[in-house]
N, C-alpha and C. Protein backbone atom coordinates (compact mmCIF):
# COMPACT_ATOMS: atom_id res chain seq x y z
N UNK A 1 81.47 103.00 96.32
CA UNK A 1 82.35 102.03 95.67
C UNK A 1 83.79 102.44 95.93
N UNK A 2 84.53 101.36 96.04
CA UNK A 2 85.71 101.71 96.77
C UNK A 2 86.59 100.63 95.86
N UNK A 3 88.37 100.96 96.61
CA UNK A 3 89.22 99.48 96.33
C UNK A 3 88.83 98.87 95.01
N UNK A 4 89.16 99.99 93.84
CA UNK A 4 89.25 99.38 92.35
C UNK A 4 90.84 99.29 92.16
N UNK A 5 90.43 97.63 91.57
CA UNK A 5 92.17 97.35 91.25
C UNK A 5 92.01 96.42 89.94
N UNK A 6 92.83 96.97 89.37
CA UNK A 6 93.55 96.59 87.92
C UNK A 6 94.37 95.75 88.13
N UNK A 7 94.16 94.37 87.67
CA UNK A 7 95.68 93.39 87.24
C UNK A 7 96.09 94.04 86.33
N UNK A 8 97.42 94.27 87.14
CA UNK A 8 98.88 94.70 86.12
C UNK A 8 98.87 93.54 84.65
N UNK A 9 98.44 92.60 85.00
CA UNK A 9 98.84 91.66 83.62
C UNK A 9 97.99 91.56 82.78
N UNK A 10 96.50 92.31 82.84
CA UNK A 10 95.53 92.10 82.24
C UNK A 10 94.68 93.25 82.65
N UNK A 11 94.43 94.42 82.04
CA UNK A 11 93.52 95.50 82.18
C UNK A 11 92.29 95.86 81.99
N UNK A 12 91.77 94.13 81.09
CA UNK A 12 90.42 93.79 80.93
C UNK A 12 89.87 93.31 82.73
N UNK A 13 91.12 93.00 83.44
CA UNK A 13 90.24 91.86 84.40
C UNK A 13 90.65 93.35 85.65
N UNK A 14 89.49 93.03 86.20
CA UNK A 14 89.54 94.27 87.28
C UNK A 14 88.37 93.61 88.78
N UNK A 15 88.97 94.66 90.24
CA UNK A 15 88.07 93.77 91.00
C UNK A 15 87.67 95.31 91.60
N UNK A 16 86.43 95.17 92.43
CA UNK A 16 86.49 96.62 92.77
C UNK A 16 85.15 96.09 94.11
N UNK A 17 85.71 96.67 95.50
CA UNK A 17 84.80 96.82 96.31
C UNK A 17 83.47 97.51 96.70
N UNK A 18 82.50 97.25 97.15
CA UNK A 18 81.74 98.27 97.39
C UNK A 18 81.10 98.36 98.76
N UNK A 19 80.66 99.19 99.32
CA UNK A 19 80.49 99.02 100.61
C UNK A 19 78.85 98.71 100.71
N UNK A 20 78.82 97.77 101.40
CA UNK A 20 77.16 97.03 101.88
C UNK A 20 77.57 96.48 100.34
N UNK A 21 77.94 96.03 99.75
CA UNK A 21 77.68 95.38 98.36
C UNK A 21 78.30 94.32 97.81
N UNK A 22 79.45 94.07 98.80
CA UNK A 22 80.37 93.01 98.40
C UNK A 22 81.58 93.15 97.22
N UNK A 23 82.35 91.98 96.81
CA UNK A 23 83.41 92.26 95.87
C UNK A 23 82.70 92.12 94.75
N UNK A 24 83.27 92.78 93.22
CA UNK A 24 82.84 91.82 92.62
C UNK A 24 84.07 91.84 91.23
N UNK A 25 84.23 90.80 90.30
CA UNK A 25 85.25 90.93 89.30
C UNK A 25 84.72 90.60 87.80
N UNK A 26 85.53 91.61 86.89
CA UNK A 26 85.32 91.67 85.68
C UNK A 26 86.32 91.28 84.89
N UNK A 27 86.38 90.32 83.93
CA UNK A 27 87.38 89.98 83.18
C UNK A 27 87.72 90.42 81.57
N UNK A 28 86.24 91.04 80.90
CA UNK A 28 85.93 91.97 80.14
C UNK A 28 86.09 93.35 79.87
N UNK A 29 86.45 93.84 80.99
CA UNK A 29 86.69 95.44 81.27
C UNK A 29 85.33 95.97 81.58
N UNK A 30 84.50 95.50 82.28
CA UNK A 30 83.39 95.49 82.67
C UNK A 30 82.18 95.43 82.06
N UNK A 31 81.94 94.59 81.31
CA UNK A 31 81.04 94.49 80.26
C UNK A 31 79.98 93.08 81.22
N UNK A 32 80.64 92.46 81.95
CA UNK A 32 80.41 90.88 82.78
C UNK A 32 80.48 91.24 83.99
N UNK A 33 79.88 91.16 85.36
CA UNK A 33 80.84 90.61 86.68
C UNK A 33 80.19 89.84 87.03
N UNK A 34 81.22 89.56 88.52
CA UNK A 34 80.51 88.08 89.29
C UNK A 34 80.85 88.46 90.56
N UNK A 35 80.43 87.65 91.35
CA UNK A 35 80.89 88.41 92.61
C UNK A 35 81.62 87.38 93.38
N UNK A 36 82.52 88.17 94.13
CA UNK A 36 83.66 87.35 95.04
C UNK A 36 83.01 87.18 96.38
N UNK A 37 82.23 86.55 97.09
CA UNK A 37 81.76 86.69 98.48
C UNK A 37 81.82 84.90 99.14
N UNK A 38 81.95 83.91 98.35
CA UNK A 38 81.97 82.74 98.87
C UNK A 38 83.33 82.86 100.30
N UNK A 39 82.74 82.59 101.28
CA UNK A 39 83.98 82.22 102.59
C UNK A 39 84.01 83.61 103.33
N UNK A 40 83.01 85.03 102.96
CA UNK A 40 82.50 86.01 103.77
C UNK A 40 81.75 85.83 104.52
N UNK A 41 82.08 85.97 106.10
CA UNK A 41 80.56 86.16 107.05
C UNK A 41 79.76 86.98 106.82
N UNK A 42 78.72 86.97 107.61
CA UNK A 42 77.33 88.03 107.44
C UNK A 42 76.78 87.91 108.65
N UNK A 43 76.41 88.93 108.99
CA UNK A 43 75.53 89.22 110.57
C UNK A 43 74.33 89.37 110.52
N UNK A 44 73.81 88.53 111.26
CA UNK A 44 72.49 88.64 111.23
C UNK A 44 71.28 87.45 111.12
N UNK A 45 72.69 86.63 110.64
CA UNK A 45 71.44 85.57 109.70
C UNK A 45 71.09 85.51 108.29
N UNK A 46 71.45 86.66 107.94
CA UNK A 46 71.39 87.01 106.38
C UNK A 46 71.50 86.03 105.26
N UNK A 47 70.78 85.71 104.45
CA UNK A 47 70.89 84.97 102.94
C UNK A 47 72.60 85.49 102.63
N UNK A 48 73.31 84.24 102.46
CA UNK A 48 74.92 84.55 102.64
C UNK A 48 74.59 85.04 100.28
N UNK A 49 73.86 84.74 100.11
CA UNK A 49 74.09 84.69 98.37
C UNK A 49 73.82 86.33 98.22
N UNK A 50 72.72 86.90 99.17
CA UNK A 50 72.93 88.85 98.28
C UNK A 50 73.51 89.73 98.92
N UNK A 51 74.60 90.02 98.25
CA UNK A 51 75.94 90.32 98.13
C UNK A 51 75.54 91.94 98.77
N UNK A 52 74.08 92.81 99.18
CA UNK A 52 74.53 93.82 100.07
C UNK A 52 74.50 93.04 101.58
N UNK A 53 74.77 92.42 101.65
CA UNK A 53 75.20 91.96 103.35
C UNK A 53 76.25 92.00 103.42
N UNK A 54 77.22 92.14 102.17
CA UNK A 54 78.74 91.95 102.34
C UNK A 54 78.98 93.06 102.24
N UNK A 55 80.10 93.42 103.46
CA UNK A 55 80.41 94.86 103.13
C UNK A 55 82.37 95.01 103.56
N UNK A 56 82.89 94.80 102.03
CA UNK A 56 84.27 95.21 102.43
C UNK A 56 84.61 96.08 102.88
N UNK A 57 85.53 96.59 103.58
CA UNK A 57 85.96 97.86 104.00
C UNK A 57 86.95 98.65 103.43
N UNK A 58 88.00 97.68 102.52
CA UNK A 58 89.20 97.69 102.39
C UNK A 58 89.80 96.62 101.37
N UNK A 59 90.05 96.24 100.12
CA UNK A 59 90.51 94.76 99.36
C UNK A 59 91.61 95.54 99.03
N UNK A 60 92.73 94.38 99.00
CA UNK A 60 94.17 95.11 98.10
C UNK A 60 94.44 94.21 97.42
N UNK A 61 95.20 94.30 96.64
CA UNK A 61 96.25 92.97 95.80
C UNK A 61 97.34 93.41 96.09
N UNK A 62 97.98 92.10 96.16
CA UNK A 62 99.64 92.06 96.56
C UNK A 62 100.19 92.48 95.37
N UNK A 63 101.91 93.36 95.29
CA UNK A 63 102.02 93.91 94.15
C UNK A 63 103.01 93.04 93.85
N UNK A 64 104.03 91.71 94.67
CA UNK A 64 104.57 91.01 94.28
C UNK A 64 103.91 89.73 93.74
N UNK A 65 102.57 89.92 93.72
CA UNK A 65 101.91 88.77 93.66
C UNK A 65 100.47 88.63 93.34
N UNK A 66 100.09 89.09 92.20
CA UNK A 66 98.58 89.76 92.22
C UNK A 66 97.55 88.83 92.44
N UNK A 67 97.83 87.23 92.45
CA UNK A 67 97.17 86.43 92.41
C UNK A 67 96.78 86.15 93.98
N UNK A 68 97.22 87.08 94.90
CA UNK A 68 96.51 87.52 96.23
C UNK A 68 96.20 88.08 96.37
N UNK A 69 95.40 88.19 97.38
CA UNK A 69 94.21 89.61 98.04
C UNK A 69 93.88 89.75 99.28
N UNK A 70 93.97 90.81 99.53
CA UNK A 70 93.75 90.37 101.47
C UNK A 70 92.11 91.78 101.43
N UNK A 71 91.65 91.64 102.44
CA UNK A 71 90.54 92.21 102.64
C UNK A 71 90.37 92.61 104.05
N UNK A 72 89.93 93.93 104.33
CA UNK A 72 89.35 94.27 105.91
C UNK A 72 87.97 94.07 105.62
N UNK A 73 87.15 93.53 106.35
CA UNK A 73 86.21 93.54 105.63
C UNK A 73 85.11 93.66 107.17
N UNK A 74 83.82 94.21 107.34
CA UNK A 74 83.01 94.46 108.48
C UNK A 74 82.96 93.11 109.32
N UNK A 75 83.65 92.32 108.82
CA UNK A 75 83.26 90.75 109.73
C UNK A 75 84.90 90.31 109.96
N UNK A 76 85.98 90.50 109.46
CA UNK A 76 86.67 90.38 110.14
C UNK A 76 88.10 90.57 108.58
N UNK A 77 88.96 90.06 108.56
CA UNK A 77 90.12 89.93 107.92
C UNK A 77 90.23 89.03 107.30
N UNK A 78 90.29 88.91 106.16
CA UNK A 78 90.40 87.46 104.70
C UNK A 78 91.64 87.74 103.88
N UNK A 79 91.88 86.73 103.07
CA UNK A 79 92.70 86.41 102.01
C UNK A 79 91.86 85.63 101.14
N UNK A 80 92.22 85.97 99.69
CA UNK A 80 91.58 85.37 98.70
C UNK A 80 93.24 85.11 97.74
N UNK A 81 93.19 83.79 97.62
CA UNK A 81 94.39 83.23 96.79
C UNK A 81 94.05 82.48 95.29
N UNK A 82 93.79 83.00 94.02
CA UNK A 82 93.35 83.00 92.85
C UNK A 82 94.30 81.20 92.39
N UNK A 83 93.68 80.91 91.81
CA UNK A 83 92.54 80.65 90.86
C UNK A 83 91.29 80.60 91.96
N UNK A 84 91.46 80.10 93.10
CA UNK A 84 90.47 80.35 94.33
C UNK A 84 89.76 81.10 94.27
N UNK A 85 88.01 80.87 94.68
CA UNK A 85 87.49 81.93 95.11
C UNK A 85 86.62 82.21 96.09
N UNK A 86 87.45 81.25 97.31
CA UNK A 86 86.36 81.37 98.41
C UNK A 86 87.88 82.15 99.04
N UNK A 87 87.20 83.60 100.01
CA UNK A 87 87.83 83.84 100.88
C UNK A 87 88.15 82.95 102.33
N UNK A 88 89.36 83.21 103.26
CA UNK A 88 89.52 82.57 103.92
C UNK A 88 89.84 83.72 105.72
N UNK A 89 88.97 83.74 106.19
CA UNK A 89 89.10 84.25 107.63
C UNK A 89 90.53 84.19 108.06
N UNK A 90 91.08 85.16 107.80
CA UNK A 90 92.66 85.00 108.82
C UNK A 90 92.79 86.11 110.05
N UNK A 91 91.72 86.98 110.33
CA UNK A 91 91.60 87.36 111.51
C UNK A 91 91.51 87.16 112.77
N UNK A 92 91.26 85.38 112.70
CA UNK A 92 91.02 84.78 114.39
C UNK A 92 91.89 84.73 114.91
N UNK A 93 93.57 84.90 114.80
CA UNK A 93 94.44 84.42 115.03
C UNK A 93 95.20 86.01 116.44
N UNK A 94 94.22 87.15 115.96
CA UNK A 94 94.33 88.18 116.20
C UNK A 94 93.51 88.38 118.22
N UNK A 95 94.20 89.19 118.87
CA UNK A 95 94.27 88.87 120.30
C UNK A 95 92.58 89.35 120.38
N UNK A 96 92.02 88.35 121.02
CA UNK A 96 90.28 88.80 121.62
C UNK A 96 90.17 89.63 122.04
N UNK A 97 90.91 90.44 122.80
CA UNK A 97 90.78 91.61 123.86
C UNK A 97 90.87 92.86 122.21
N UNK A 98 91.34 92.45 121.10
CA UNK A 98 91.15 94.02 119.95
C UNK A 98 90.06 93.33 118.82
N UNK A 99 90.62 92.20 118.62
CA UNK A 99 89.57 91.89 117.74
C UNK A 99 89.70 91.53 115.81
N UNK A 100 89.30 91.52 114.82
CA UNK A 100 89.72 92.25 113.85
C UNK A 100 88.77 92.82 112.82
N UNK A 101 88.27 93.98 113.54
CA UNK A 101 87.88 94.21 112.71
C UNK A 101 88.35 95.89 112.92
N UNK A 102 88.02 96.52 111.22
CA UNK A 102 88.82 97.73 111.27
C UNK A 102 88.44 98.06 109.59
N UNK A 103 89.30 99.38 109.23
CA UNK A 103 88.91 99.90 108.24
C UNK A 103 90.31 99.76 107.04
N UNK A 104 91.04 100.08 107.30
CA UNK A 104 92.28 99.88 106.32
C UNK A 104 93.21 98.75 106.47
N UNK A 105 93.95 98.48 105.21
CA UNK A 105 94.55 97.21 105.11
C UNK A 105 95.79 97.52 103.72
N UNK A 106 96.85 97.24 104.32
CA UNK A 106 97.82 97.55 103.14
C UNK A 106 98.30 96.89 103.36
N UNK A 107 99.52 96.00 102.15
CA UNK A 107 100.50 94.87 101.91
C UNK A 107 101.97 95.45 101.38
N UNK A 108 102.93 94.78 101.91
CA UNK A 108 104.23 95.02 101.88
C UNK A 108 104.01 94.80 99.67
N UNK A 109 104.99 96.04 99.40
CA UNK A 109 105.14 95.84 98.11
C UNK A 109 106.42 94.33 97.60
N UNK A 110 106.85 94.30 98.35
CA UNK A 110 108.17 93.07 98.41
C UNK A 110 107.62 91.77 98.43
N UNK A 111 106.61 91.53 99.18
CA UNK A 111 106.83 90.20 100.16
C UNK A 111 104.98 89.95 100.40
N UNK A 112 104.41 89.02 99.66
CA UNK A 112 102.80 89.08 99.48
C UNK A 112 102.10 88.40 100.86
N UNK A 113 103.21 87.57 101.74
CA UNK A 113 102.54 87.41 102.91
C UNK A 113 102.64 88.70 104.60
N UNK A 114 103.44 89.92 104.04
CA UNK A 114 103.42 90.83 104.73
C UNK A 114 102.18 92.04 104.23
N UNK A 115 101.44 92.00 105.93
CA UNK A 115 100.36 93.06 105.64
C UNK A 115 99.96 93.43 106.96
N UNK A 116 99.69 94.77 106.86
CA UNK A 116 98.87 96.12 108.03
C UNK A 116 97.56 95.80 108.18
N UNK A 117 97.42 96.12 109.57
CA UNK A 117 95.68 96.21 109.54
C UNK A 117 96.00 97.26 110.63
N UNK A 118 94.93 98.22 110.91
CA UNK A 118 94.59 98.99 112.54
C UNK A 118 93.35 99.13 112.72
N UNK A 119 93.34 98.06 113.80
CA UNK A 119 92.27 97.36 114.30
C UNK A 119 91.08 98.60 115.08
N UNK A 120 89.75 98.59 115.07
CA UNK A 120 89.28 99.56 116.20
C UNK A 120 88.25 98.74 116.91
N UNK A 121 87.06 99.47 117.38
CA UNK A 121 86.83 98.67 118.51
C UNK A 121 85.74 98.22 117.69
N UNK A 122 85.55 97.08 117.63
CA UNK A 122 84.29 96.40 116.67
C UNK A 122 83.12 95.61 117.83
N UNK A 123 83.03 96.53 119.15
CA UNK A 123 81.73 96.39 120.14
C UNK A 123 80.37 96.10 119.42
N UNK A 124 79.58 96.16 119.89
CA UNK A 124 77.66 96.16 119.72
C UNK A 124 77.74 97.41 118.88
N UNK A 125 78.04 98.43 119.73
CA UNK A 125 78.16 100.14 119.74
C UNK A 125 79.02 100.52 118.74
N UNK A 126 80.07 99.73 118.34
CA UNK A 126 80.72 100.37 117.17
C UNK A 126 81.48 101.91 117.37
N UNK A 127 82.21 102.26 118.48
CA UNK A 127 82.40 103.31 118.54
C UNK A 127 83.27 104.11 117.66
N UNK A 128 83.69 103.26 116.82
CA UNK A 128 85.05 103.67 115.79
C UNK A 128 85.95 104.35 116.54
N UNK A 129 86.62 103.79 117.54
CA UNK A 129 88.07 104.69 118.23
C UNK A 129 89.58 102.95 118.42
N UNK A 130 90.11 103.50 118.57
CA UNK A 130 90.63 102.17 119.22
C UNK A 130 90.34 101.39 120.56
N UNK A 131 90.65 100.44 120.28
CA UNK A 131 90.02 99.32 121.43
C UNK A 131 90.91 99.98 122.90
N UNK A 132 90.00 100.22 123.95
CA UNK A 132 90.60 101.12 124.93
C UNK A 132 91.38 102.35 125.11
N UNK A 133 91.28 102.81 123.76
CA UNK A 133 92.08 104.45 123.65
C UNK A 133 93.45 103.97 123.44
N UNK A 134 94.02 103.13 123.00
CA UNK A 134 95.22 102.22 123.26
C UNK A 134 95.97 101.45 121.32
N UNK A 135 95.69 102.63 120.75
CA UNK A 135 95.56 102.45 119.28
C UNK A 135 97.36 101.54 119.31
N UNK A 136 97.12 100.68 118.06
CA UNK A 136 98.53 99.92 117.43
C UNK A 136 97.60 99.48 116.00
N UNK A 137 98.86 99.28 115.48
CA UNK A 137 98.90 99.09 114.17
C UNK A 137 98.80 97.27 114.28
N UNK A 138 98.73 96.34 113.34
CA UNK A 138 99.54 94.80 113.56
C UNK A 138 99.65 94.79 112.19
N UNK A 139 101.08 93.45 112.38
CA UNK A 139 101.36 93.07 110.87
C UNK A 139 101.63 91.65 110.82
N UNK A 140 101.30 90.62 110.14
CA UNK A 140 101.45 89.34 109.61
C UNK A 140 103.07 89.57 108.51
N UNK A 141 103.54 88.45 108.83
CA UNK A 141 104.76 87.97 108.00
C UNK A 141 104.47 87.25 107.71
N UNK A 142 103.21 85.72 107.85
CA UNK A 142 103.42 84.70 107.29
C UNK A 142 101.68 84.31 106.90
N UNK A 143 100.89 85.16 106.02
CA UNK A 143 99.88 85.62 105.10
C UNK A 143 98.87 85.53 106.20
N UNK A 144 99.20 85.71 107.99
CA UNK A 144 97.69 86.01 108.60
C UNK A 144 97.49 84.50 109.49
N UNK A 145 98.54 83.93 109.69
CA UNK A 145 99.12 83.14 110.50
C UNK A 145 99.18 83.61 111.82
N UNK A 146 100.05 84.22 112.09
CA UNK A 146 100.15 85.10 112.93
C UNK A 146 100.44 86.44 113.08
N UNK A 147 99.92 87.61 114.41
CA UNK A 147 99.56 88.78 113.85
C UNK A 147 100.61 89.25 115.14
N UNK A 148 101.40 90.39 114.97
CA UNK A 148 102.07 91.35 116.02
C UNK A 148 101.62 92.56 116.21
N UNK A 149 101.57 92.77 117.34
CA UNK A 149 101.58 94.20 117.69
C UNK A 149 102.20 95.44 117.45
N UNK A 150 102.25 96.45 117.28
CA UNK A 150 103.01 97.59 116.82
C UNK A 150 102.31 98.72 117.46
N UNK A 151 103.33 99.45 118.21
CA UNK A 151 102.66 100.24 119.16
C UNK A 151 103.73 101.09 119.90
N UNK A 152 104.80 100.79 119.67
CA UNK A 152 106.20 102.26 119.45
C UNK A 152 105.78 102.95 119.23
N UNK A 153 105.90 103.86 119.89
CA UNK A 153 105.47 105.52 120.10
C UNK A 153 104.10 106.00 119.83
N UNK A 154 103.24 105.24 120.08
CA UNK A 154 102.24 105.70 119.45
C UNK A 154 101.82 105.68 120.75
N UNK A 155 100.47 106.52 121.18
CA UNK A 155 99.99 107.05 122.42
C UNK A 155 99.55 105.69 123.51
N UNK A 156 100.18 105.95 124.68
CA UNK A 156 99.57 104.56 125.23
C UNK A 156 98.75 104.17 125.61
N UNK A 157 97.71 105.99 125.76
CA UNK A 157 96.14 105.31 126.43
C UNK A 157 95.50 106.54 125.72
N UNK A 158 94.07 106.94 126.12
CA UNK A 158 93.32 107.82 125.97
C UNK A 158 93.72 108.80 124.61
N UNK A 159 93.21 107.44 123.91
CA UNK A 159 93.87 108.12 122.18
C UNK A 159 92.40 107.47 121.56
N UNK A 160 91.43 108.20 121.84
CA UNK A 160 89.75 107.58 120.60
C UNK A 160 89.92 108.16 119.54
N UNK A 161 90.56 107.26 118.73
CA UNK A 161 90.28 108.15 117.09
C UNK A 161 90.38 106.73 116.52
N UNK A 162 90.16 106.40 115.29
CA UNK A 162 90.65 105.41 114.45
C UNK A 162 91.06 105.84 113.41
N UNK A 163 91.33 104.93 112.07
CA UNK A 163 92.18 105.27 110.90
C UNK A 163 91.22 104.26 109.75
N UNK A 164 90.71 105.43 108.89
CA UNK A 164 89.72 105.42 107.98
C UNK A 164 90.30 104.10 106.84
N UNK A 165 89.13 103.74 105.88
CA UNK A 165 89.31 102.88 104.85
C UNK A 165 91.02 103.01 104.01
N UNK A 166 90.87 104.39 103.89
CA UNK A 166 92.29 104.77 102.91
C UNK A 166 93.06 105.27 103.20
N UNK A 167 93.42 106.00 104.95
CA UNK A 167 93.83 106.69 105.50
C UNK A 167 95.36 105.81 105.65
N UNK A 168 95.14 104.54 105.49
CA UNK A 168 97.02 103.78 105.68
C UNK A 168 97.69 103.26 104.23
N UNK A 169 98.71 104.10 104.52
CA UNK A 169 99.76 103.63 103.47
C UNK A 169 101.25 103.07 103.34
N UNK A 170 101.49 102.51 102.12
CA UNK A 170 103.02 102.22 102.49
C UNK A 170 104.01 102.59 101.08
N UNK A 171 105.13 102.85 101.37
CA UNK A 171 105.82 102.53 100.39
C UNK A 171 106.75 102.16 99.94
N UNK A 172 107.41 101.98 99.01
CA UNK A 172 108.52 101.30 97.78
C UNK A 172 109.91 100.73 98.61
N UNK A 173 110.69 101.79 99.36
CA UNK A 173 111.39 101.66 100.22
C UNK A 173 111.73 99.96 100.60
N UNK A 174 113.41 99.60 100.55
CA UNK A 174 113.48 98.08 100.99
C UNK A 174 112.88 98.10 102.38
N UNK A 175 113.11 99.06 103.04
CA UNK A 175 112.32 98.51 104.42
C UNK A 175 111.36 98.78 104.46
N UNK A 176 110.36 99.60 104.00
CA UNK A 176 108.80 99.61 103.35
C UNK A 176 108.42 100.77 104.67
N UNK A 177 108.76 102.08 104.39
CA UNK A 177 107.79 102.71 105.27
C UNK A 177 106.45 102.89 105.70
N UNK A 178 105.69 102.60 106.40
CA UNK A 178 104.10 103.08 106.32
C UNK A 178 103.55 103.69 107.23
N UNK A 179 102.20 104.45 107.24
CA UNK A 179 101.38 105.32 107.36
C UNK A 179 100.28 105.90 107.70
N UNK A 180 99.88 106.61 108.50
CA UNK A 180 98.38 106.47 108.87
C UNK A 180 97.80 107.74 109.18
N UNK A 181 96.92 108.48 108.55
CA UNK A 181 96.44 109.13 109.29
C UNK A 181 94.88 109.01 110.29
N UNK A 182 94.82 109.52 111.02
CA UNK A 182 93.94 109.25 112.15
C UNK A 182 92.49 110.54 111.85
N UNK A 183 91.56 110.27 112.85
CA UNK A 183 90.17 110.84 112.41
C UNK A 183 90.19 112.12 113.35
N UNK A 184 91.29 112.02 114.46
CA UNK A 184 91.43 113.65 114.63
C UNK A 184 92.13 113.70 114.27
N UNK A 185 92.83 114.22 113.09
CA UNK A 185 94.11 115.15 112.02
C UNK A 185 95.39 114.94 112.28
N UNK A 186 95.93 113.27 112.71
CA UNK A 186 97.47 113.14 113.42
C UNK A 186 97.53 112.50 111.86
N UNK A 187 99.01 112.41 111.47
CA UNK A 187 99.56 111.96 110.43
C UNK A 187 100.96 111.16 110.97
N UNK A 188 100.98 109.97 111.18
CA UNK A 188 102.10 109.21 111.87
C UNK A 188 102.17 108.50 110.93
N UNK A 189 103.97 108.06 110.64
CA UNK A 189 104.65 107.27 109.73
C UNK A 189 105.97 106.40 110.92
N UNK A 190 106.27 105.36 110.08
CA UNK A 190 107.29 104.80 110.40
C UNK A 190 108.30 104.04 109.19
N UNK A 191 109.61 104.35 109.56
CA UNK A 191 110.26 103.99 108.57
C UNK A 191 110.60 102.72 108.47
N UNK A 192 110.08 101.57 109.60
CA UNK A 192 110.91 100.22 109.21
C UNK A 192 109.54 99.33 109.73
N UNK A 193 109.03 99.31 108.92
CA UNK A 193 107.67 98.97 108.51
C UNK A 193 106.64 98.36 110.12
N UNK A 194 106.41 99.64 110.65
CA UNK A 194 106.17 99.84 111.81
C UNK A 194 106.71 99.49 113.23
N UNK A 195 107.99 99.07 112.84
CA UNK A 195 108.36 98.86 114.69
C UNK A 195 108.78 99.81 115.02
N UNK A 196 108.40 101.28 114.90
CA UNK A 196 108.38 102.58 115.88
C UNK A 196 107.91 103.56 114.79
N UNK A 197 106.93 103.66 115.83
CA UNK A 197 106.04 105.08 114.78
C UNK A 197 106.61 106.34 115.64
N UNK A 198 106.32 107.45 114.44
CA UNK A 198 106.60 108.80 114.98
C UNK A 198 105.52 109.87 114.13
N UNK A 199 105.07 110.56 115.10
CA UNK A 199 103.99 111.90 114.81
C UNK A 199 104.66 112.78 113.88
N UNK A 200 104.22 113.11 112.31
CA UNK A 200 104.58 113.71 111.47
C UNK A 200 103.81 115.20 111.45
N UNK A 201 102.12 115.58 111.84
CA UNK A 201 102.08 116.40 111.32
C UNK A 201 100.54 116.00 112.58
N UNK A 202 99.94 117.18 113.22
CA UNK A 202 98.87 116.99 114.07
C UNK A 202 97.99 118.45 114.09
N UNK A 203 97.09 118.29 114.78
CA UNK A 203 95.73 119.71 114.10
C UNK A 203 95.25 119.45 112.40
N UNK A 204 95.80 118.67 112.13
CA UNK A 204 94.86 118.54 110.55
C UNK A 204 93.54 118.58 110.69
N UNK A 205 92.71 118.76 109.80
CA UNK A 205 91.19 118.23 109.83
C UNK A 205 91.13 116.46 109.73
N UNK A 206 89.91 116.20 109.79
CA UNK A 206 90.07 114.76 110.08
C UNK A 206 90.56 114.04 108.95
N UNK A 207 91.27 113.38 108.63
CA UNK A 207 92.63 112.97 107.35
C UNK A 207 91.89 111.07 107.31
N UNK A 208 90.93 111.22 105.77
CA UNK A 208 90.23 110.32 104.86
C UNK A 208 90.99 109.49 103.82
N UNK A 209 92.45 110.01 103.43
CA UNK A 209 93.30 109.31 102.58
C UNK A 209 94.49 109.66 102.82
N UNK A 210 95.48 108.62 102.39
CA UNK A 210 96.48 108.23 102.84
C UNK A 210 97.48 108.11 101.79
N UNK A 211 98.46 108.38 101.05
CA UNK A 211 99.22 107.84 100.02
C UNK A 211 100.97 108.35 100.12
N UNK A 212 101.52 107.35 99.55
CA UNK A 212 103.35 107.81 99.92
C UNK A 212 103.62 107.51 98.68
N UNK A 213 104.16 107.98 98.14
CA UNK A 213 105.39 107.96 96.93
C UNK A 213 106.53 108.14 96.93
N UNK A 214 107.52 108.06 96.19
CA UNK A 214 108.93 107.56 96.75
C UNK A 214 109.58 108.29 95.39
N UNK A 215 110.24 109.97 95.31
CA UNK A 215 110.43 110.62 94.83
C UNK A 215 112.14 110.38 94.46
């Protein structure tokens, strides 16, 4: 179980991911849930109604805006916009040759249609590295409309690692720095919300979480 989040405006209502298990939300403080999966794909053929075919990877809420949600999820990239509760695929928009699917997903604290994804290679094989050794970050400005590349300084080829469920972060900062660490032990940040990354810290062990605070 992963991606538990608290509405700031209400501490009874909570949503919390699980992996192979789908979303699901409590408005009780968990005494009730229900599950969020209407407008999720499923592979396979699968009965779209039991909720272990759904497997998020990643759910956030926007912090300017809690009544959004964006999701990495094993089938591709969603938004869920409340009172709503069918998710909505905004990953197609993303170049065929990477794909979208991937493990982490963070949102600009400012601005609820700005958000990260780093995409890996979502083949048959599943190799979990980046798509051609050729790792970038992308970010949406206009909620998953359209997606950019980001890939300043970051290695240009023969780089197989990817960047885990919790491994990307961002923070507070007006220009919103963010973050990533990678599955061989690199720790890369950028200060202007990724148009040029730079290598902070490398030889780590393989680096599972990610977090910035703003001291």
């Amino acid at each position: 179980m992963h991606s538990i989040i608290i509405d700031p405006r209400d501490p009874k209502h909570l949503y919390f991911g699980m992996s192979g298990g789908g979303v699901h939300e409590t408005h009780d403080g968990g005494r009730t849930f229900n599950r969020l999966i209407d407008g999720l794909e499923v592979v396979g053929g699968f009965d779209a109604s039991d909720p272990s075919f759904h497997d998020p990877h990643c759910v956030v809420m926007c912090p300017s805006n809690p009544d959004r949600l964006y999701q990495q999820n094993h089938c591709g990239i969603f938004r869920l916009d409340r009172p709503g509760s069918r998710w909505e695929r905004i990953g197609k928009r993303m170049p065929k040759r990477v794909g979208d699917i991937g493990f982490p997903m963070v949102v600009s604290p400012h601005n609820d249609q700005t958000a990260w994804v780093f995409p890996m290679d979502g083949s048959d094989v599943w190799p979990r590295v980046s798509p051609g050794g050729k790792p970038a970050a992308y970010v949406t400005h206009d909620s998953g409309r359209n997606w950019t590349r980001q890939d300043v300084g970051l290695p240009a080829d023969k780089a197989w690692w990817t960047v885990k469920r919790q491994s990307m972060s961002v923070d507070s900062l007006p220009a919103t720095g963010v973050y990533f660490g990678t599955s061989s032990g690199e720790l890369w940040g950028s200060r202007d919300g990724g148009s040029k990354w730079s290598l902070i810290a490398r030889n780590l062990p393989e680096i599972y979480a990610v977090e910035a605070f703003v001291v």
